[in-house]
Protein backbone atom coordinates (compact mmCIF):
# COMPACT_ATOMS: atom_id res chain seq x y z
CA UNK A 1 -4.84 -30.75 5.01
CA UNK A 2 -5.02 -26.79 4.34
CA UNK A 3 -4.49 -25.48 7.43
CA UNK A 4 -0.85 -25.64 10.03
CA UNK A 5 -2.75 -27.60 12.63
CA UNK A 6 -5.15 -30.10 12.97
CA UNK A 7 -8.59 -28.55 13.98
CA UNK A 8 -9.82 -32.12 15.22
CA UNK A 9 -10.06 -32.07 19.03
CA UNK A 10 -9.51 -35.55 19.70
CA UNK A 11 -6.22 -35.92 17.86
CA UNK A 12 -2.98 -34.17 18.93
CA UNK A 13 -1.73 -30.95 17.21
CA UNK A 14 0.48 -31.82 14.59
CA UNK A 15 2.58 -29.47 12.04
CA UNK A 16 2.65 -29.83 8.69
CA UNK A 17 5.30 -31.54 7.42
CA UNK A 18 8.61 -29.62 5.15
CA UNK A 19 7.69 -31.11 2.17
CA UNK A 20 3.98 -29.76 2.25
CA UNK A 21 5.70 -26.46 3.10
CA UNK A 22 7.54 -26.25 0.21
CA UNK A 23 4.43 -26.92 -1.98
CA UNK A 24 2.75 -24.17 0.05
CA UNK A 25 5.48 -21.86 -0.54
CA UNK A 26 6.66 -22.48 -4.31
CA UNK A 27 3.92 -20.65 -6.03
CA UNK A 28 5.02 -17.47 -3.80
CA UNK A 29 8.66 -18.27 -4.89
CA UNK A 30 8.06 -18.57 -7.96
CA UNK A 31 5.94 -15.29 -8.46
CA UNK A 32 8.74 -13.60 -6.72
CA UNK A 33 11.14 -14.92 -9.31
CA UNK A 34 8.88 -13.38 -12.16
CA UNK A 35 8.90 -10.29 -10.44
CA UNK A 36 12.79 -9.82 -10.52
CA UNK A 37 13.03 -10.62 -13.82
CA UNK A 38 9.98 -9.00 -15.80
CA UNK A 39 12.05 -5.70 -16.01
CA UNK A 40 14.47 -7.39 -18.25
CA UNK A 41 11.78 -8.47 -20.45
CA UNK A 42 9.59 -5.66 -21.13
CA UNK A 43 12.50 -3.25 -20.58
CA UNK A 44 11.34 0.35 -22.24
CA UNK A 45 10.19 2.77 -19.23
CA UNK A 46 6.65 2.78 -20.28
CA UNK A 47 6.00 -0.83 -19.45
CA UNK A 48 8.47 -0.42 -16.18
CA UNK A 49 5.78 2.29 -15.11
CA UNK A 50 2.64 0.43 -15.89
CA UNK A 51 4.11 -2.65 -14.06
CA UNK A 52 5.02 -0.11 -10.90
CA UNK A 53 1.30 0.76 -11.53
CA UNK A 54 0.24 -2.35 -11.26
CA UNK A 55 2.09 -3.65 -8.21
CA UNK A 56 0.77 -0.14 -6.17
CA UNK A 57 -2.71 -1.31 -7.61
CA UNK A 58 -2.08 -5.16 -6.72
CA UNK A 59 -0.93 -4.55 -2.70
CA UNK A 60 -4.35 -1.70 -2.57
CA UNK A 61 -6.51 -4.68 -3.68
CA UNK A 62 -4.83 -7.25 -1.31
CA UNK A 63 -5.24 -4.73 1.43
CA UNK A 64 -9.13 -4.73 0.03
CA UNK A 65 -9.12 -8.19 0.30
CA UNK A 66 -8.19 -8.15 4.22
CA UNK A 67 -11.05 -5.95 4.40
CA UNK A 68 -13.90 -7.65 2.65
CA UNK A 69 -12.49 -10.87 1.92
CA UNK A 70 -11.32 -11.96 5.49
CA UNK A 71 -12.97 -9.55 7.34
CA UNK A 72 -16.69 -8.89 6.16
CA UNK A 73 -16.33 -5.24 5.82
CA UNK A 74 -17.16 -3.43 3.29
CA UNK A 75 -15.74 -0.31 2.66
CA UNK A 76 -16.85 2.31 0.22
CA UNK A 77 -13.61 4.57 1.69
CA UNK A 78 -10.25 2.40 1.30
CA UNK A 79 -8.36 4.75 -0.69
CA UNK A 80 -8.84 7.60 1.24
CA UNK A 81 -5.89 6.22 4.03
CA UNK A 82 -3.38 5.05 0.49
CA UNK A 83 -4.54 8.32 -0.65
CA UNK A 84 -3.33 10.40 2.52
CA UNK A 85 -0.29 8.02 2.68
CA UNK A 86 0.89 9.31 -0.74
CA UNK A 87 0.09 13.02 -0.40
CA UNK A 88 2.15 12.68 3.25
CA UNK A 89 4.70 11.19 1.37
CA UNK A 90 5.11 14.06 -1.41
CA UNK A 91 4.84 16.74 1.54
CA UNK A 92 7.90 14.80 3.19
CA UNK A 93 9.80 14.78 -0.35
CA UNK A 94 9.07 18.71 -0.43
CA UNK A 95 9.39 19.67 2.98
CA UNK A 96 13.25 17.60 2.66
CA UNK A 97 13.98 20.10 -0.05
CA UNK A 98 14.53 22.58 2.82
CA UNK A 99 14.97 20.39 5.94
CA UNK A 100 16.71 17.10 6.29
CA UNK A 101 16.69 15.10 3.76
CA UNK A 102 15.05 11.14 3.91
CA UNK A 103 15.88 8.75 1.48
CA UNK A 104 13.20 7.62 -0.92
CA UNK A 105 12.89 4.11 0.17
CA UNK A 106 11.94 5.20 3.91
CA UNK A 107 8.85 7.54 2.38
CA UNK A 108 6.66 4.37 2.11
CA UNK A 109 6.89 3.76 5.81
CA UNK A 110 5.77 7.28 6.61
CA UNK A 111 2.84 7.16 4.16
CA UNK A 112 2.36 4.13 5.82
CA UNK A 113 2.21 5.80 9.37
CA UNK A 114 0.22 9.08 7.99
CA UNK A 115 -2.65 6.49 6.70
CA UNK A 116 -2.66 4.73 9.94
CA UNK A 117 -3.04 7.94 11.90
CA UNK A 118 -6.32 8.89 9.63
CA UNK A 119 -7.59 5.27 9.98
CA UNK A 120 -6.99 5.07 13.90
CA UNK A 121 -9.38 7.92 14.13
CA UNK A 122 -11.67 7.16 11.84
CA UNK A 123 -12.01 3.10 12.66
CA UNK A 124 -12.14 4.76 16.92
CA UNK A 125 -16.40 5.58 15.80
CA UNK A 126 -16.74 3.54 12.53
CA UNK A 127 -15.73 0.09 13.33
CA UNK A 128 -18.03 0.09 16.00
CA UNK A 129 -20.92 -0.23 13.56
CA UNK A 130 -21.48 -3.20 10.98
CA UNK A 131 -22.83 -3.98 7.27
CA UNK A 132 -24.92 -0.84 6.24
CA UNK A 133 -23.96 1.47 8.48
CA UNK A 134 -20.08 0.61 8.19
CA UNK A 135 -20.45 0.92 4.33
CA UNK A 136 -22.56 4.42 4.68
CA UNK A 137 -19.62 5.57 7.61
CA UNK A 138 -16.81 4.82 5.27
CA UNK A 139 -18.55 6.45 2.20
CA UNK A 140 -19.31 9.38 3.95
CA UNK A 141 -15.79 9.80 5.18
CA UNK A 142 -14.25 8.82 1.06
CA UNK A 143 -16.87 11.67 0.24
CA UNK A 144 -15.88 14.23 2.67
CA UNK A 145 -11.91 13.85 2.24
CA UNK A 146 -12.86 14.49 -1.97
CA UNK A 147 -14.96 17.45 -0.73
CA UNK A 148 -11.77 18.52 1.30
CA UNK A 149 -9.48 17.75 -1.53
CA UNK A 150 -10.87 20.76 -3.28
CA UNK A 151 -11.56 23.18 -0.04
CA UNK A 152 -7.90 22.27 2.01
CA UNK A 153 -5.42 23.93 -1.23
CA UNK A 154 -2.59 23.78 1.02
CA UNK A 155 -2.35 20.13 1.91
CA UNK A 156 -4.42 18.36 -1.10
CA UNK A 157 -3.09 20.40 -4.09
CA UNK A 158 -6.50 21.53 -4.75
CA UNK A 159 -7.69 20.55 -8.40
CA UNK A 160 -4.22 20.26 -9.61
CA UNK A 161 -2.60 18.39 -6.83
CA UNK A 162 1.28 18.59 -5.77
CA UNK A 163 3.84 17.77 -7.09
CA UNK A 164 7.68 16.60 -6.00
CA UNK A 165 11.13 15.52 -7.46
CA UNK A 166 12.06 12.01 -6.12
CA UNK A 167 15.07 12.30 -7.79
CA UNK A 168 15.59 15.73 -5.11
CA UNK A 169 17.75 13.49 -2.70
CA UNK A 170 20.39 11.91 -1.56
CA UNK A 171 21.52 8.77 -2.92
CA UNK A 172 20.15 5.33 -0.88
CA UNK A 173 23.55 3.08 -1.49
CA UNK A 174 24.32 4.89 -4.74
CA UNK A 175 20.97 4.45 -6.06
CA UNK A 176 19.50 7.89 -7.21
CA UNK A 177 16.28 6.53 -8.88
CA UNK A 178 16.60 8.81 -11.77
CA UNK A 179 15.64 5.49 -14.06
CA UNK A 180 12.32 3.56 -13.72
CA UNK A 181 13.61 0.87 -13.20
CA UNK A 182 15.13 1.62 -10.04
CA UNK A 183 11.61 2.75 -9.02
CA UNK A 184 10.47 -0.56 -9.97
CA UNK A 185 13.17 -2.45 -7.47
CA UNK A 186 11.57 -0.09 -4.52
């Protein structure tokens, strides 16, 4: 039995029981586990980046996943609302060198918000469409934020891009993130 409840109508609704939770839930422990403790392994800051690399890379394609997998969509412009996440997020790191300053580990949350803004208005006329028109829609948009990325200098960077210090700020519980692997624990 896969699922929480029964999908047979003529039987009652009945839970799973705890021990089939815990088999359902000990692979996710377990990965969780590795992911503490892989720092301490491959410790130089090369593999600490790669491995922040590959976690960023891992939640895009679960997000991906969501998309296609569960939802039937496919989209030819996905990173274009991580993309405008992270470029909100440097403009927040830059604009805190003058203003208030936000800790680092809140940035995410905002990046968050700033993709969900651009996907809000862009799923309002997209989503309304399906298969080959959805897939055109979304490519269209991917294309005309790269096309952007190179005409709009002052938010995009042009073909350089921006740059910040996320060391700039103030300390989140006496963690400065000056080392990667407190990057890696974010």
């Amino acid at each position: 039995m896969t699922d929480q409840l029964t999908t047979d109508p003529s039987k009652p609704a009945q839970r799973m029981g705890a021990g089939s939770l815990t088999i359902h839930a000990a692979p996710w422990i377990f990965a969780a586990i590795v992911l503490l403790f892989i720092p301490f392994v491959f410790a130089s800051n090369s593999a600490i980046t790669i491995m922040n690399q590959m976690c960023i890379t891992i939640i895009f394609a679960l997000a991906y996943n969501m998309l296609l997998g569960q939802g039937g969509m496919l989209s030819f412009g996905h990173a274009v609302y991580m993309g405008v996440g992270g470029f909100a997020c440097m403009h927040i790191i830059n604009a805190s060198e003058f203003f208030a300053m936000i800790p680092l580990p809140v940035l995410p949350i905002f990046g968050g918000l700033f993709g969900m803004g651009l996907a809000l208005i862009v799923g309002s006329f997209s989503t309304r469409s399906a298969g080959t028109v959805f897939a055109m829609i979304s490519l269209g948009i991917g294309e005309l934020i790269a096309a952007c990325s190179v005409i709009i200098v002052a938010f995009f960077g042009g073909e350089e891009g921006i740059s910040g210090d996320r060391t700039y700020g103030m300390p989140f519980f006496g963690v400065e993130f000056l080392q990667q692997i407190e990057v890696y624990y974010l």
